[in-house]
N, C-alpha and C. Protein backbone atom coordinates (compact mmCIF):
# COMPACT_ATOMS: atom_id res chain seq x y z
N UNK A 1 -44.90 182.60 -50.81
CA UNK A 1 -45.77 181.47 -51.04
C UNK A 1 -47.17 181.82 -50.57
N UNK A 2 -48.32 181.92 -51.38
CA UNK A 2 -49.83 181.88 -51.17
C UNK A 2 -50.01 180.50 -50.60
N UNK A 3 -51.14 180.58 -49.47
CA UNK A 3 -51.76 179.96 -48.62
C UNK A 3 -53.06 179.59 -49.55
N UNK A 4 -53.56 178.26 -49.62
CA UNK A 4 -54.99 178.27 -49.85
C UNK A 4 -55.88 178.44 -48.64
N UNK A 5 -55.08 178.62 -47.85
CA UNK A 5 -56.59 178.52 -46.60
C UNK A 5 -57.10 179.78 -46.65
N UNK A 6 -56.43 180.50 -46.95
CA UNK A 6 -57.07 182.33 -47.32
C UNK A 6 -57.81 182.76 -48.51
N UNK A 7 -59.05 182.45 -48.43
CA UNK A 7 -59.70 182.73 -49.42
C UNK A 7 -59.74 184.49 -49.95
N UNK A 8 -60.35 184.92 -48.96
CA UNK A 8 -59.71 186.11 -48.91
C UNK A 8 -59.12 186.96 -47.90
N UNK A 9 -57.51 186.66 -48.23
CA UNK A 9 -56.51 187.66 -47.14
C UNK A 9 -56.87 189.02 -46.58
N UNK A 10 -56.91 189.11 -45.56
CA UNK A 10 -57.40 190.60 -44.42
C UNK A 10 -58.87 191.11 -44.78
N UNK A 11 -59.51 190.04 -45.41
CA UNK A 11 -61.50 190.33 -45.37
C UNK A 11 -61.82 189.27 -44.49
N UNK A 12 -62.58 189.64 -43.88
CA UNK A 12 -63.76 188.72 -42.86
C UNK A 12 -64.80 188.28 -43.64
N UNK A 13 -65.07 187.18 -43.50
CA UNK A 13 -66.28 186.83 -43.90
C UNK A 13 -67.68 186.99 -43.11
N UNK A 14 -68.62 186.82 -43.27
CA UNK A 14 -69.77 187.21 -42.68
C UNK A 14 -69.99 186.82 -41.39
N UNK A 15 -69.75 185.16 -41.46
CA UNK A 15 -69.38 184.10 -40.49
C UNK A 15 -68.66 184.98 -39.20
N UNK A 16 -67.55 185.49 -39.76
CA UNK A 16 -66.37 185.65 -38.64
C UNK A 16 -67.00 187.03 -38.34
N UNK A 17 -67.73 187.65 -38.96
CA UNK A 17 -67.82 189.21 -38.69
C UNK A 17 -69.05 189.09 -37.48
N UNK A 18 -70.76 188.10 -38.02
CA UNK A 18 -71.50 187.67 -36.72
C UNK A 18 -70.47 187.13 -35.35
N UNK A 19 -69.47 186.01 -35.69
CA UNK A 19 -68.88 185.49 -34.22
C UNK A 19 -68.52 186.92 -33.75
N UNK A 20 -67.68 188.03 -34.22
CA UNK A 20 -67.12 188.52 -33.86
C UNK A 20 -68.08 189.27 -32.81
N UNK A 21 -69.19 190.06 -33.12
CA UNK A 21 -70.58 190.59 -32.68
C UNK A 21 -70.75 190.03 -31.40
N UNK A 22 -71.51 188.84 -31.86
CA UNK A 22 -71.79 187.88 -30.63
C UNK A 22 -70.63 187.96 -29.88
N UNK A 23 -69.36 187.68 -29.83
CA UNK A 23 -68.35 187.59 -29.01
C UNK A 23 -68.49 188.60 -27.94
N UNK A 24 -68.70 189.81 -28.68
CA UNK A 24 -68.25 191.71 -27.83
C UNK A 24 -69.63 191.76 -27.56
N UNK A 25 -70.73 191.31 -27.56
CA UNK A 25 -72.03 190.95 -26.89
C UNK A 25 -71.84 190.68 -25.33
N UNK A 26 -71.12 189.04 -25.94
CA UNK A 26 -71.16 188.22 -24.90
C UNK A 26 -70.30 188.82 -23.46
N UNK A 27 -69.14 189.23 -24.01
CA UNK A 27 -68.32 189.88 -23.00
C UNK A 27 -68.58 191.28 -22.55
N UNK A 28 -69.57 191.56 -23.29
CA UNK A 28 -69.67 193.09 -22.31
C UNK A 28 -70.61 192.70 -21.66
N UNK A 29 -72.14 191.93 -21.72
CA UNK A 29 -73.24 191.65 -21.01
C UNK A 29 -72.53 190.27 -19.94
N UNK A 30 -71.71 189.80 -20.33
CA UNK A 30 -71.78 188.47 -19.39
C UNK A 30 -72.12 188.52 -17.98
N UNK A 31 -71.43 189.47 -17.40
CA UNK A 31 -72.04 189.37 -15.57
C UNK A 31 -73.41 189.40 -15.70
N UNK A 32 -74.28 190.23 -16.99
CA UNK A 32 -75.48 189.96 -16.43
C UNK A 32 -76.43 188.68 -17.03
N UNK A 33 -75.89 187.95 -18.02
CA UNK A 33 -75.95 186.80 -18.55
C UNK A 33 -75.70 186.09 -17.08
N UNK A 34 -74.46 185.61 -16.64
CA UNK A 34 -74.49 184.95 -15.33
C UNK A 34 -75.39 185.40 -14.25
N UNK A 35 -75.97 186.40 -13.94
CA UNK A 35 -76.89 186.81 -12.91
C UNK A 35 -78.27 186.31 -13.27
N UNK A 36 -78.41 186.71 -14.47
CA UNK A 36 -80.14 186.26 -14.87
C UNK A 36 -79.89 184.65 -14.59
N UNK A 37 -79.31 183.95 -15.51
CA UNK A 37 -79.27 182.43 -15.32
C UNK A 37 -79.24 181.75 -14.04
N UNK A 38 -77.67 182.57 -13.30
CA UNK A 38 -78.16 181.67 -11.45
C UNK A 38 -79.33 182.55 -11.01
N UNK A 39 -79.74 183.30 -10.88
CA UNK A 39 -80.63 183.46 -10.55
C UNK A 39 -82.65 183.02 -10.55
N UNK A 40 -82.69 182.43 -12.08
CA UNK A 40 -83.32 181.85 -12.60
C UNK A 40 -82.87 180.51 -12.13
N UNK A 41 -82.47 179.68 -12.12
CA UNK A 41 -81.58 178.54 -11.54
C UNK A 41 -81.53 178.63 -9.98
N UNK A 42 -81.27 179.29 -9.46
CA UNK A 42 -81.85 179.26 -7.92
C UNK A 42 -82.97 179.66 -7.58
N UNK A 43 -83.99 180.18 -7.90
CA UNK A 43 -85.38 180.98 -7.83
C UNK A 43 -86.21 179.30 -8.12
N UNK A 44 -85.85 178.82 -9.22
CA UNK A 44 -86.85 177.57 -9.60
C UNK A 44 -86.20 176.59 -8.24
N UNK A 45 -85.31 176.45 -8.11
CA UNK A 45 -84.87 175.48 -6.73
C UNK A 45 -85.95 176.10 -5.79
N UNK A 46 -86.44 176.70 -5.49
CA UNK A 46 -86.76 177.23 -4.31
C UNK A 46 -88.64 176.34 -4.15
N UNK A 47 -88.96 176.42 -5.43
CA UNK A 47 -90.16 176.02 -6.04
C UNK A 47 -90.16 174.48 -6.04
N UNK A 48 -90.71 173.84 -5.02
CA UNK A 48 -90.05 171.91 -5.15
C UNK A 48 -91.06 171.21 -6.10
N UNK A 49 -92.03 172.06 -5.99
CA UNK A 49 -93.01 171.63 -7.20
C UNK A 49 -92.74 171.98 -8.75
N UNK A 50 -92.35 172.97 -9.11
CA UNK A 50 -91.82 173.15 -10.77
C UNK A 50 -90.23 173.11 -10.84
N UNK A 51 -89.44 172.10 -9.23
CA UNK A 51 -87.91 172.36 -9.60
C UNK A 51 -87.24 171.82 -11.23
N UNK A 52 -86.21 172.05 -11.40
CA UNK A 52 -85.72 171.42 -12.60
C UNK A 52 -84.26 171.18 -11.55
N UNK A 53 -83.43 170.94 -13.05
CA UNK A 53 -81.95 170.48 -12.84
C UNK A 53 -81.59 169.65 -13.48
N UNK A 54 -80.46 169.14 -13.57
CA UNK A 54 -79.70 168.72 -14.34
C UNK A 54 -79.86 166.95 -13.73
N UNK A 55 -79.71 167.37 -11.99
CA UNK A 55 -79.55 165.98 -11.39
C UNK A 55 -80.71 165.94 -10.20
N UNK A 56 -81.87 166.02 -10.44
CA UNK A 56 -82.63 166.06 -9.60
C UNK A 56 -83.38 164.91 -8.88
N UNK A 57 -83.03 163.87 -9.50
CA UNK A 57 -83.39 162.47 -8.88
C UNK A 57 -82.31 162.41 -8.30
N UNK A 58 -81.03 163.20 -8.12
CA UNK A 58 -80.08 162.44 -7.17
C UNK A 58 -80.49 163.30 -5.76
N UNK A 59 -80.79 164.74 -6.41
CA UNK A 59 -80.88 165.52 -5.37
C UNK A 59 -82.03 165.02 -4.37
N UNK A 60 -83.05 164.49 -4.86
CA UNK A 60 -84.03 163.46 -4.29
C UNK A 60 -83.66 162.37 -3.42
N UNK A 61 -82.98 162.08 -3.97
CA UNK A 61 -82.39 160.75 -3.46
C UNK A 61 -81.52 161.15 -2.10
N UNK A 62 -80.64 162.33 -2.44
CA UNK A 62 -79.76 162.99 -0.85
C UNK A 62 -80.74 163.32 -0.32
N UNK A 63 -82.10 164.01 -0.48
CA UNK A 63 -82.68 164.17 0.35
C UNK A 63 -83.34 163.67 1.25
N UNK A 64 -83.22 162.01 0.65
CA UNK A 64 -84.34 161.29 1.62
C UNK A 64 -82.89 160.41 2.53
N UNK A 65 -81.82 160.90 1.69
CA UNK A 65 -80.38 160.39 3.12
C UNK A 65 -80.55 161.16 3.86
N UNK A 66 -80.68 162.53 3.63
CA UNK A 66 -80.04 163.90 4.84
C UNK A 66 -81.78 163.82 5.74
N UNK A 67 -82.31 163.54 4.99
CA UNK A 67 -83.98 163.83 5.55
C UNK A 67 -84.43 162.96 6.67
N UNK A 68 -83.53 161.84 7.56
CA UNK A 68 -83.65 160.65 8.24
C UNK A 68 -84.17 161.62 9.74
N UNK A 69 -84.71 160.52 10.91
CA UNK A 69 -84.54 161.18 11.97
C UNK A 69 -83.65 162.06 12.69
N UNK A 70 -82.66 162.53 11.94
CA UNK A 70 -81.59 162.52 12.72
C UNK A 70 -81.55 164.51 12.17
N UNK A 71 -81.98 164.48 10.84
CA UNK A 71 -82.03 165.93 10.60
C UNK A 71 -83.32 166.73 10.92
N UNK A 72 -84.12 165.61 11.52
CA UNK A 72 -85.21 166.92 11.60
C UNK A 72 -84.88 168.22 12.44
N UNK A 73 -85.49 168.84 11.78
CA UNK A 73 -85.25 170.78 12.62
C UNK A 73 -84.48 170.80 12.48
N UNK A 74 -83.10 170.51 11.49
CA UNK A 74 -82.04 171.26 10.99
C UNK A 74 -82.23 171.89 9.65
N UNK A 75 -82.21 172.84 9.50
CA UNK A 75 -82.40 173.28 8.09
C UNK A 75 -81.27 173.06 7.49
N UNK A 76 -79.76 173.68 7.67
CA UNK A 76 -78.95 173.81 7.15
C UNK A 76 -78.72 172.25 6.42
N UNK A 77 -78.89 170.82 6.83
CA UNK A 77 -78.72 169.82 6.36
C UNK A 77 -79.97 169.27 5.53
N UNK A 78 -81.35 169.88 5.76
CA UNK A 78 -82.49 169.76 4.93
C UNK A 78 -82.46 170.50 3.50
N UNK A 79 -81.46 171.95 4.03
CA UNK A 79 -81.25 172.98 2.46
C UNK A 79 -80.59 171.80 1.32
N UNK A 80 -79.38 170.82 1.73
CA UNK A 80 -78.25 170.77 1.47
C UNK A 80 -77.87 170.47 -0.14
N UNK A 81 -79.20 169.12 -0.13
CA UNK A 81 -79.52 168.47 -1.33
C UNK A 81 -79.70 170.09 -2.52
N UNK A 82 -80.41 170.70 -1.92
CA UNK A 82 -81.45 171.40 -3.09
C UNK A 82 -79.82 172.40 -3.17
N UNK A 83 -78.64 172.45 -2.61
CA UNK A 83 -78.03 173.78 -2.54
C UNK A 83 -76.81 173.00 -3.75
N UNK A 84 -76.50 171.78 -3.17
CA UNK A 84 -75.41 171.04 -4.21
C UNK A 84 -76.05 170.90 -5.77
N UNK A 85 -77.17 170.98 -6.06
CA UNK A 85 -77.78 170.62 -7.08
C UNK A 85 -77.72 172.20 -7.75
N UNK A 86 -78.31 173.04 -7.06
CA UNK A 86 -78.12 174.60 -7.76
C UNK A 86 -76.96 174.68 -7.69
N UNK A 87 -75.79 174.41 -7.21
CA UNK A 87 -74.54 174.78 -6.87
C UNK A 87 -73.96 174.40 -8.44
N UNK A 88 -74.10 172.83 -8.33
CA UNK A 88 -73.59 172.09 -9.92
C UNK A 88 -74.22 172.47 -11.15
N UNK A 89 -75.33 173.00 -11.03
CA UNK A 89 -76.59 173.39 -12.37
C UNK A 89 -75.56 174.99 -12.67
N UNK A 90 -75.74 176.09 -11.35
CA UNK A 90 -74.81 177.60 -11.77
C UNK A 90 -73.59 177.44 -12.53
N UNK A 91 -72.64 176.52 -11.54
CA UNK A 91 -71.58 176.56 -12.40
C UNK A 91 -71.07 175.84 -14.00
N UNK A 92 -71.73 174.39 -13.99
CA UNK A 92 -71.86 174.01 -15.12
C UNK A 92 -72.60 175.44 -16.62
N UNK A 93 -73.89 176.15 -16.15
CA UNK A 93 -74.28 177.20 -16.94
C UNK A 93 -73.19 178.13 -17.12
N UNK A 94 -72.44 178.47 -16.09
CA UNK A 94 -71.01 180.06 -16.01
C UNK A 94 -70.22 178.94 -17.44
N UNK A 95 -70.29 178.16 -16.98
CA UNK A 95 -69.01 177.25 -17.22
C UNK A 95 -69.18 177.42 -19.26
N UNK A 96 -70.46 176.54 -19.52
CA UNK A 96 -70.78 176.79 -20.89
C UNK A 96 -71.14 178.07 -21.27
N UNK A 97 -71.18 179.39 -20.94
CA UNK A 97 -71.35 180.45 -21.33
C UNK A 97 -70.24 180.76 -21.78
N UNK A 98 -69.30 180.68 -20.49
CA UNK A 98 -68.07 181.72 -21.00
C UNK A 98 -66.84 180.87 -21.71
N UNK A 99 -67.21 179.58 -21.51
CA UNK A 99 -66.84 179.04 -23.27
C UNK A 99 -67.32 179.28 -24.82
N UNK A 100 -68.79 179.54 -24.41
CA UNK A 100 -68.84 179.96 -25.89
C UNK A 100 -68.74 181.32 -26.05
N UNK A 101 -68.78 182.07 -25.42
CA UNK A 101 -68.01 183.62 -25.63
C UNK A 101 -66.67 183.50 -25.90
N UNK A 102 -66.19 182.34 -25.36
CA UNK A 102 -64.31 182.59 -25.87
C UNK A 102 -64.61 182.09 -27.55
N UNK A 103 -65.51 180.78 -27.64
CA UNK A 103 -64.89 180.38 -29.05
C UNK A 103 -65.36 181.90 -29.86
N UNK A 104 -66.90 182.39 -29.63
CA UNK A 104 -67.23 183.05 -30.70
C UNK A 104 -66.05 184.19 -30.79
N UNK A 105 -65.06 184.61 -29.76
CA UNK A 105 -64.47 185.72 -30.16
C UNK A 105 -63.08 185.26 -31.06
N UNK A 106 -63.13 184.05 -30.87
CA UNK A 106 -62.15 183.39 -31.48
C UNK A 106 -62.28 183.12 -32.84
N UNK A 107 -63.69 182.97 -33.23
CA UNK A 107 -64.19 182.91 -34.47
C UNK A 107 -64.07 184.11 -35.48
N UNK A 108 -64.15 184.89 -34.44
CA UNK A 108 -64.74 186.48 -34.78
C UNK A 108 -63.25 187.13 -35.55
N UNK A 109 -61.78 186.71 -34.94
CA UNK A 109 -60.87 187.25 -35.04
C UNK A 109 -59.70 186.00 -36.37
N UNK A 110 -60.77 184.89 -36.18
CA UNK A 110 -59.80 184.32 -37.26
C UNK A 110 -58.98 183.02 -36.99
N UNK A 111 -59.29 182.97 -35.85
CA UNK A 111 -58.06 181.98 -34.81
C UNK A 111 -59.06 180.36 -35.33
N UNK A 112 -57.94 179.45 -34.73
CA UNK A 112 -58.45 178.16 -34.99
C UNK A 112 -59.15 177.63 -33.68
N UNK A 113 -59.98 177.24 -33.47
CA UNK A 113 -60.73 176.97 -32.31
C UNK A 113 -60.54 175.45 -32.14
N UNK A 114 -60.27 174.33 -33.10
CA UNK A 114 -60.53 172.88 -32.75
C UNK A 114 -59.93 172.48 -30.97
N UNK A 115 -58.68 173.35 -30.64
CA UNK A 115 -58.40 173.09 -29.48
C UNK A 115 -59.39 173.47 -28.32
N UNK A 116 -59.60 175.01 -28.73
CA UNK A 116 -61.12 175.72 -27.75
C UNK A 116 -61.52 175.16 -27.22
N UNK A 117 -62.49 174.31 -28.27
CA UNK A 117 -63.56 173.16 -28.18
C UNK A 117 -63.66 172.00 -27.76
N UNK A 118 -62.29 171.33 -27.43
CA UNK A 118 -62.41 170.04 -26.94
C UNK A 118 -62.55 169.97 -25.81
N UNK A 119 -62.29 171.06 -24.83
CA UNK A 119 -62.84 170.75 -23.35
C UNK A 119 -64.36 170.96 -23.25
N UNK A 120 -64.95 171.79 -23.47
CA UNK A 120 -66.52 172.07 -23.32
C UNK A 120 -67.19 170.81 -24.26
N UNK A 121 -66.37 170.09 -25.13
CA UNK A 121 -67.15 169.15 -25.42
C UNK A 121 -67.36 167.57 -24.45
N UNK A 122 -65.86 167.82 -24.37
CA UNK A 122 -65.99 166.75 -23.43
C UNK A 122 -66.73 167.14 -22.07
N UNK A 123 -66.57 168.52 -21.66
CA UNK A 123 -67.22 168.55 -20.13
C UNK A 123 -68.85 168.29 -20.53
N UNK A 124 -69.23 168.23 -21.74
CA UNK A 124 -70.64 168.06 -21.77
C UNK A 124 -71.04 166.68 -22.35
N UNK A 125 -70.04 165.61 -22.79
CA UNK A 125 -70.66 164.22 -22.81
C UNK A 125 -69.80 163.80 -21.30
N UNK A 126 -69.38 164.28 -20.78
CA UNK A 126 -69.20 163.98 -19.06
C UNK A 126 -70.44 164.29 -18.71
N UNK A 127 -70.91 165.05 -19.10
CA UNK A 127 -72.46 165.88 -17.70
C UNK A 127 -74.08 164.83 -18.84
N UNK A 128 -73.30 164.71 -20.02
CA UNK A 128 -74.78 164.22 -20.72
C UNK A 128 -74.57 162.56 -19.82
N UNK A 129 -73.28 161.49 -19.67
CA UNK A 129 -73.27 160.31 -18.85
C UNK A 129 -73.85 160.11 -17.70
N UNK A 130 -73.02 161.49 -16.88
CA UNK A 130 -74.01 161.62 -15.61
C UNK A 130 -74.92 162.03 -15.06
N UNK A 131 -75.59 162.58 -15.99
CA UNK A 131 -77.53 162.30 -16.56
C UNK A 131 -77.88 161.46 -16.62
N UNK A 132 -77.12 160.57 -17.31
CA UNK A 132 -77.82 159.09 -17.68
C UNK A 132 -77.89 158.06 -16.65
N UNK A 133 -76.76 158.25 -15.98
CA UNK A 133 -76.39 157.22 -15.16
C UNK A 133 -77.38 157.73 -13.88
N UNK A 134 -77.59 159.00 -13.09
CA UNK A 134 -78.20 158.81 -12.02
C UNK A 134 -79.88 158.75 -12.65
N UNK A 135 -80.18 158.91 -14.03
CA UNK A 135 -81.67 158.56 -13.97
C UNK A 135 -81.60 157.24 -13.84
N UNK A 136 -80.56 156.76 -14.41
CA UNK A 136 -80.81 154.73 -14.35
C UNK A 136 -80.94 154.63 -12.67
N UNK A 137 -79.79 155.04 -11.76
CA UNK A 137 -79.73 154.60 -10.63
C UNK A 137 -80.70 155.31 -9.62
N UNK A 138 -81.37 156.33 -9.56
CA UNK A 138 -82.52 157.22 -8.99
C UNK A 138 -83.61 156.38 -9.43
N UNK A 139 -83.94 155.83 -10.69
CA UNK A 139 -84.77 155.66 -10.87
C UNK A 139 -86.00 155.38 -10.29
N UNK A 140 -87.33 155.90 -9.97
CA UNK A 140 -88.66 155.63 -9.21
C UNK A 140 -88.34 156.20 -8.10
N UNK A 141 -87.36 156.68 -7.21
CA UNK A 141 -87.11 157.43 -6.18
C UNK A 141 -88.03 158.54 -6.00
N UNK A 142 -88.68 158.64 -5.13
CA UNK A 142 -90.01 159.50 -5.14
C UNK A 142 -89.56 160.40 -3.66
N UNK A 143 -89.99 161.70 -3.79
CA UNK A 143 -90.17 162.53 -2.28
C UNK A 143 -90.29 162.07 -1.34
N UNK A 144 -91.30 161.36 -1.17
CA UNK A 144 -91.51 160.09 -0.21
C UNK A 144 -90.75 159.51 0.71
N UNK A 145 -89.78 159.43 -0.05
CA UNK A 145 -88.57 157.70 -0.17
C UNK A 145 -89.37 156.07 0.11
């Protein structure tokens, strides 16, 4: 019995032949894909004037908790804010990289990906909510406090 889903049996299409590329890209460079990124990602933390992040009004916000009389001249509890925030920004980045290196090799070889994909999608309207939600609740939270 012929399959229609095989347009053409044991040829790749162009599609699958780029995933495939990108895939053996992704996995031979990845450690240094993950190094440039946390590294870039902790280097801008360091900078409180051009920081970024994902959650940086919250990290604001711990800072002006941890920042009370009670921490002055502690560094380790002054770092803390800026360390949980790079901490969640690195791994969320590892996290979506070496998902899409799995789908593209998955692409690359033919396989069905709809399963692949449903966790990295959902882990990213999880992370797009809780974006939303601490800009609503940070909101106007300034260095200051």
């Amino acid at each position: 019995m012929i399959s229609n889903n095989c347009v053409n049996p044991g040829r790749r299409t162009q599609a699958q032949i780029l995933a495939k590329t990108l895939g053996k890209l992704g996995r031979k460079y990845q450690h240094q894909i993950y190094a440039i990124g946390t590294t870039l990602i902790v280097a801008s933390q360091t900078k409180p004037a051009g920081a970024f992040g994902l959650f940086d009004p919250a990290q604001i916000a711990l800072t002006c908790m941890f920042g009370g009389t009670s921490a002055q001249g502690n560094a380790a509890i002054n770092a803390l804010p800026g360390v949980i925030n790079a901490a969640i920004t690195v791994m969320l980045f590892v996290y979506f990289v070496s998902s899409g290196v799995k789908v593209a090799n998955a692409l690359g070889e033919g396989q069905e990906v709809t399963q692949m994909v449903q966790q990295p999608i959902g882990i990213f309207f999880i992370t797009l909510v809780l974006f939303i939600a601490q800009n609503i609740l940070f909101n106007g939270v300034t260095a200051a406090c």
